[in-house]
PDB file of N, CA and C in Angstrom:
ATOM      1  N   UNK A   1      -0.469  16.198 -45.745  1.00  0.00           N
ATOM      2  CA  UNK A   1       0.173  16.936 -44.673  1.00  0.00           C
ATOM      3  C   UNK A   1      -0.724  17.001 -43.436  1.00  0.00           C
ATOM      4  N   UNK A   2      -2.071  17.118 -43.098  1.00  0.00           N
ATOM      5  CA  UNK A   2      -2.879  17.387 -42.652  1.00  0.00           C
ATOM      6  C   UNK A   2      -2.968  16.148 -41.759  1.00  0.00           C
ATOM      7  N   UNK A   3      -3.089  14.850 -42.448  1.00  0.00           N
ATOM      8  CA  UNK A   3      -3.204  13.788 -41.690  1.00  0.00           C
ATOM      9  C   UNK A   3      -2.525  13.196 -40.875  1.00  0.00           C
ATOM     10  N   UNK A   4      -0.916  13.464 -40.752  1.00  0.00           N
ATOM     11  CA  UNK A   4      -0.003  13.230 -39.861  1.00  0.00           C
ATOM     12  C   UNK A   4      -0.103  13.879 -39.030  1.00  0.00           C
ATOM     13  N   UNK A   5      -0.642  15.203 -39.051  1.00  0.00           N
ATOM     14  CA  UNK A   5      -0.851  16.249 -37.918  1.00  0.00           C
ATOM     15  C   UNK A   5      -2.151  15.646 -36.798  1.00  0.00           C
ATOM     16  N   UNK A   6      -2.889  15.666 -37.839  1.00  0.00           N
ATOM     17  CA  UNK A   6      -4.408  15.001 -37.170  1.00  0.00           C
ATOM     18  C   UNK A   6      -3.739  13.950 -36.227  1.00  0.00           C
ATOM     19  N   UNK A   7      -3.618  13.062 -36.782  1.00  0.00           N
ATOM     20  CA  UNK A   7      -2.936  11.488 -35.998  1.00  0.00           C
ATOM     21  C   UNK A   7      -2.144  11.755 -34.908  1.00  0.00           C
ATOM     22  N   UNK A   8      -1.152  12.272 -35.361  1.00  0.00           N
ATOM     23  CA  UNK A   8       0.111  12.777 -33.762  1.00  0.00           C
ATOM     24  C   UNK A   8      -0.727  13.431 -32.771  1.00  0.00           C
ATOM     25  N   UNK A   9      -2.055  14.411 -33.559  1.00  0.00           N
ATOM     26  CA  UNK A   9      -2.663  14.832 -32.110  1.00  0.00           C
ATOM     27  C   UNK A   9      -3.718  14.159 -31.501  1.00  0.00           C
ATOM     28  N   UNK A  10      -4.406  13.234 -32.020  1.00  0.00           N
ATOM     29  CA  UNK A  10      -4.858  12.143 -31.492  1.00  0.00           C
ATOM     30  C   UNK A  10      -4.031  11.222 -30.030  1.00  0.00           C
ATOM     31  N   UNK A  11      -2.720  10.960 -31.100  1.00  0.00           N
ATOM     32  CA  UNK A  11      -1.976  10.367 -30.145  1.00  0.00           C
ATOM     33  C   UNK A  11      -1.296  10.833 -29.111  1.00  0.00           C
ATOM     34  N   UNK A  12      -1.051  11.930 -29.086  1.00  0.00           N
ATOM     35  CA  UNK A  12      -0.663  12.985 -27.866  1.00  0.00           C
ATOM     36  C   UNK A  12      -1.810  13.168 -26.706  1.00  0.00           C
ATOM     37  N   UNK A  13      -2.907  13.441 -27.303  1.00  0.00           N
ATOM     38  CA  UNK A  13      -4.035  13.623 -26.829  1.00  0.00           C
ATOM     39  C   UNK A  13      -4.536  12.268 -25.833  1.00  0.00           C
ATOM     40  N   UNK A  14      -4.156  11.123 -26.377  1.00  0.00           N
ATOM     41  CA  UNK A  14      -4.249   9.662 -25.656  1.00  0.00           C
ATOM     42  C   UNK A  14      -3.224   9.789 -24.390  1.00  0.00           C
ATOM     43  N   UNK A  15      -1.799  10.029 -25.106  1.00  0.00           N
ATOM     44  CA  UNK A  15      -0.966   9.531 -23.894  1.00  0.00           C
ATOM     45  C   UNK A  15      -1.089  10.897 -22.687  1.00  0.00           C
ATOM     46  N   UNK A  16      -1.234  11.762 -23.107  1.00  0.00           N
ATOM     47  CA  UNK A  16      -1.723  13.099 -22.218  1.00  0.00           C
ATOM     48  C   UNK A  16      -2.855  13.244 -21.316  1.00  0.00           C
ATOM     49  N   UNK A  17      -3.822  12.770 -22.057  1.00  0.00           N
ATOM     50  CA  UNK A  17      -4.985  12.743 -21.262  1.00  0.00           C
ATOM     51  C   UNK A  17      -5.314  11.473 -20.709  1.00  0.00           C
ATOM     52  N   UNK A  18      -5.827  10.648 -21.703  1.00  0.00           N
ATOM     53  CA  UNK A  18      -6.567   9.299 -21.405  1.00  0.00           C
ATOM     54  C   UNK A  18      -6.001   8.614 -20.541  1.00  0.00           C
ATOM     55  N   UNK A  19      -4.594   8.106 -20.742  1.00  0.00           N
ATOM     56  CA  UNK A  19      -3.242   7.244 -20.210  1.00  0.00           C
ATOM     57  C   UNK A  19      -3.874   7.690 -18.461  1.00  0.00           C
ATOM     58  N   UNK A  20      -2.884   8.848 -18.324  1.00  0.00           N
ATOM     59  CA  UNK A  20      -3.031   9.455 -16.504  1.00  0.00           C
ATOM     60  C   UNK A  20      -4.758   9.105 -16.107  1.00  0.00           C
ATOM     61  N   UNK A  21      -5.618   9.264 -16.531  1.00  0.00           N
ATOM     62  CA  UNK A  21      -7.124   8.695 -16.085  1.00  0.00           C
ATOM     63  C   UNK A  21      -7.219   7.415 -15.767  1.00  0.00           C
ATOM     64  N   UNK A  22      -6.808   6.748 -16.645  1.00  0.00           N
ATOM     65  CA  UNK A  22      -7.413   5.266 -16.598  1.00  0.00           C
ATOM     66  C   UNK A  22      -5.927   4.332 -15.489  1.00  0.00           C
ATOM     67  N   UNK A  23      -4.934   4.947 -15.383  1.00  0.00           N
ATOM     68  CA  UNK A  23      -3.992   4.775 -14.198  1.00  0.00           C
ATOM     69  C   UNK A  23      -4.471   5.387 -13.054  1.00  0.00           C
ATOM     70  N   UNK A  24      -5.308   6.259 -12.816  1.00  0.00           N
ATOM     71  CA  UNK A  24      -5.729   6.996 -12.027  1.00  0.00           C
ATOM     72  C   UNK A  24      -7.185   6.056 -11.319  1.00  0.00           C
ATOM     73  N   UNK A  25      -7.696   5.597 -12.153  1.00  0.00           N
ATOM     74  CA  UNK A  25      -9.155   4.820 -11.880  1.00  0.00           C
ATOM     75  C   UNK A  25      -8.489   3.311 -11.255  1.00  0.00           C
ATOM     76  N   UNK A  26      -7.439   2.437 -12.075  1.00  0.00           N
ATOM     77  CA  UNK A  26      -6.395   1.409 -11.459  1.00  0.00           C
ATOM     78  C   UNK A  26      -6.498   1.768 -10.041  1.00  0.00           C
ATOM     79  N   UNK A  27      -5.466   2.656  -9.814  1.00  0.00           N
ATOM     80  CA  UNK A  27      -5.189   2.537  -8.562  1.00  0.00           C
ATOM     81  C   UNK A  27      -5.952   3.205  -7.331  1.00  0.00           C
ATOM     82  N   UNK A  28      -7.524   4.064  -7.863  1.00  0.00           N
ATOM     83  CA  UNK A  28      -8.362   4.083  -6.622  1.00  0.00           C
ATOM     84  C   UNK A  28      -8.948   2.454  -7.206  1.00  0.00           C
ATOM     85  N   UNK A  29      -9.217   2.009  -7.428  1.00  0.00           N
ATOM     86  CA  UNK A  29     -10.244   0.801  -7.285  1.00  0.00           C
ATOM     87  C   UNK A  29      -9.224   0.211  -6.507  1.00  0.00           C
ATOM     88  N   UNK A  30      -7.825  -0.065  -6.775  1.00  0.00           N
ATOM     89  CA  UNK A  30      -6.960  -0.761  -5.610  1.00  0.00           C
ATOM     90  C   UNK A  30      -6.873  -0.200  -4.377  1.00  0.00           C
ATOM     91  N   UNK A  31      -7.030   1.176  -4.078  1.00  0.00           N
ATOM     92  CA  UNK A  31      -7.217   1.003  -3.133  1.00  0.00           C
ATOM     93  C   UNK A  31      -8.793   1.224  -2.113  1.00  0.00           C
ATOM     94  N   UNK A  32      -9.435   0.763  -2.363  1.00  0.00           N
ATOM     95  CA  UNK A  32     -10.522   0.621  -1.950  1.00  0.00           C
ATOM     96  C   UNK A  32     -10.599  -0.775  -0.934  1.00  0.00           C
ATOM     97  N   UNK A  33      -9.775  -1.481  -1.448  1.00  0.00           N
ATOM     98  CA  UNK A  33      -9.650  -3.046  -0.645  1.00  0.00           C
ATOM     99  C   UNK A  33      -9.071  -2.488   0.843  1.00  0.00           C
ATOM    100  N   UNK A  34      -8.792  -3.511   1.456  1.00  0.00           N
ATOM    101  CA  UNK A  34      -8.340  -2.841   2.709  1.00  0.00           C
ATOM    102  C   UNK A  34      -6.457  -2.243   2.477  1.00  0.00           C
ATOM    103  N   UNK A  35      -6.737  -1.589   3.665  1.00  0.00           N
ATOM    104  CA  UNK A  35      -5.285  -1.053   3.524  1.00  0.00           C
ATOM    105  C   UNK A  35      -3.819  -1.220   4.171  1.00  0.00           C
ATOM    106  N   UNK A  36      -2.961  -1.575   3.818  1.00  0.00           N
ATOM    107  CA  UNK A  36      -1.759  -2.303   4.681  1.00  0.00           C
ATOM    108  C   UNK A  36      -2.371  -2.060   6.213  1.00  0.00           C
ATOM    109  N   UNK A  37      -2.097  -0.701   6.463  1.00  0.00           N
ATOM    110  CA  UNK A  37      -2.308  -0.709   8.261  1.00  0.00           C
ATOM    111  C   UNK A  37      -3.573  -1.251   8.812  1.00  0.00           C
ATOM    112  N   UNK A  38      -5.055  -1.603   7.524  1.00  0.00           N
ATOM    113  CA  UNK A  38      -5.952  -2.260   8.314  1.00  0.00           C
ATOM    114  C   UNK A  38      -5.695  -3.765   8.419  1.00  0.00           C
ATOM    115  N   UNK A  39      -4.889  -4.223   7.523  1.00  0.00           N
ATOM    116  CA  UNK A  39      -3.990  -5.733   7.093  1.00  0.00           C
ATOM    117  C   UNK A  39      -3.083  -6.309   8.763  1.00  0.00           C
ATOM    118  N   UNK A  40      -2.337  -4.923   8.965  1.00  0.00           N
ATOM    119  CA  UNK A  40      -1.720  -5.008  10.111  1.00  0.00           C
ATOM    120  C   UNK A  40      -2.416  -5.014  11.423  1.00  0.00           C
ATOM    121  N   UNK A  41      -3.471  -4.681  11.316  1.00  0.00           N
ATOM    122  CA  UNK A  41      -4.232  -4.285  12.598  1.00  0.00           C
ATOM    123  C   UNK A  41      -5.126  -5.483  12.943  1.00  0.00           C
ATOM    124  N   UNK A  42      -5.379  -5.958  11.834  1.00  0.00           N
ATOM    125  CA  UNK A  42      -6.479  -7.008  11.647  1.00  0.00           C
ATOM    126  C   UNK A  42      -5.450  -8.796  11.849  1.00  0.00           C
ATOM    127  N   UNK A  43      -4.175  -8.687  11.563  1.00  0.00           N
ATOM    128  CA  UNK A  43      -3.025  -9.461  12.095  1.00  0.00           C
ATOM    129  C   UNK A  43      -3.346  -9.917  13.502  1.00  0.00           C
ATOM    130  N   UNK A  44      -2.649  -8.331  13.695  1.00  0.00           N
ATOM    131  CA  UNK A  44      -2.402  -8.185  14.948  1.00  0.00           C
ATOM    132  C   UNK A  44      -3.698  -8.703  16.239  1.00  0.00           C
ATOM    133  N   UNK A  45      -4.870  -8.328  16.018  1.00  0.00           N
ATOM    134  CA  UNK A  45      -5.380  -8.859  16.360  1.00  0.00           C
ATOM    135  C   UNK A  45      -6.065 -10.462  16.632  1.00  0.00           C
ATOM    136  N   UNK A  46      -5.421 -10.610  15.557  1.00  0.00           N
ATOM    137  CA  UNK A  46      -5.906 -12.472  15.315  1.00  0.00           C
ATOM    138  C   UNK A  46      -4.536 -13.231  16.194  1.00  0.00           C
ATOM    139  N   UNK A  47      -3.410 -12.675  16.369  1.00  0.00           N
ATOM    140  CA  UNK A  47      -2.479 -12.875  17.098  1.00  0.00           C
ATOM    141  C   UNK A  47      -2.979 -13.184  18.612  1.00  0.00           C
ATOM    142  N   UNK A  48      -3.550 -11.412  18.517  1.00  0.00           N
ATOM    143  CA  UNK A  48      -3.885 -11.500  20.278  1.00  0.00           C
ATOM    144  C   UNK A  48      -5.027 -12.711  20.837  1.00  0.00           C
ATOM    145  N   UNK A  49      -5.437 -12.501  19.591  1.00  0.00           N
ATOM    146  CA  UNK A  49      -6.694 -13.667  20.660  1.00  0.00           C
ATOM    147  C   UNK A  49      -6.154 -15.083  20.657  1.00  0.00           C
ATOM    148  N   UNK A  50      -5.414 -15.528  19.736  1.00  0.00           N
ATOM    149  CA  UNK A  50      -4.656 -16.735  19.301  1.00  0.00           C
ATOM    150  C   UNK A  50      -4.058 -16.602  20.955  1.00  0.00           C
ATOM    151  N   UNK A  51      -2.999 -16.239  21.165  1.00  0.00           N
ATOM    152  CA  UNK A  51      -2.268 -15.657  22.710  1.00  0.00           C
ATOM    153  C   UNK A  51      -3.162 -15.938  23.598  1.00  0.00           C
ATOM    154  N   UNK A  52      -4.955 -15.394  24.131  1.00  0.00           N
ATOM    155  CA  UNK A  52      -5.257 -15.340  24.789  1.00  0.00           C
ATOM    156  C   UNK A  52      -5.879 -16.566  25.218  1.00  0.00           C
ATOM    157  N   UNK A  53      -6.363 -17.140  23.955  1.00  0.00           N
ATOM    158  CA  UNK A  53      -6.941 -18.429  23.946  1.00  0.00           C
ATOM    159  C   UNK A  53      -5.743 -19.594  24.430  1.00  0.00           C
ATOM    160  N   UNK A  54      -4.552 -19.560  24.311  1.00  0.00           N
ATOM    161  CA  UNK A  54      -3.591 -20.039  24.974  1.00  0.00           C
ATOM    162  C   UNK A  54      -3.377 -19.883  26.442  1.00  0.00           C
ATOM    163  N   UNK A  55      -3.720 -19.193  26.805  1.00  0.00           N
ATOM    164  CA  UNK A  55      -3.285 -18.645  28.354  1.00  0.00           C
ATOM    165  C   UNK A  55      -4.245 -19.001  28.688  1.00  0.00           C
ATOM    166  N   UNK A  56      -5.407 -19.077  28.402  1.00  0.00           N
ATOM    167  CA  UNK A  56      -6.748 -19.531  29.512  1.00  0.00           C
ATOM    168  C   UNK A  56      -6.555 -21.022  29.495  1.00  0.00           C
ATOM    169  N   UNK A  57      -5.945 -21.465  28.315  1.00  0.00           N
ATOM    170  CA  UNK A  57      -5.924 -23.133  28.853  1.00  0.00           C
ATOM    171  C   UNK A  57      -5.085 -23.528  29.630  1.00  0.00           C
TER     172      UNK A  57
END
């Protein structure tokens, strides 16, 4: 009787605790890379000079 109890709370204890942490650690390490709006900004800029370097010729 004892050991099914033990086990289920093991396993409760995993998807309760552990699970949300290690999804939690996922997605700061993702976002640590750059971030859409620095993606966009950093575009955008390679645009402009692309543009500018056109116009001076």
């Amino acid at each position: 009787m004892k050991l099914p109890l033990i086990i289920s709370c093991i396993i409760i204890f995993i998807i309760l605790i552990l699970l949300p942490l290690v999804i939690s650690k996922k997605s700061e390490k993702a976002s640590k890379s750059s971030s859409e709006w620095d993606k966009i900004k950093d575009y955008g800029n390679k645009i402009n000079d692309k543009t500018r370097t056109n116009k001076k010729n």
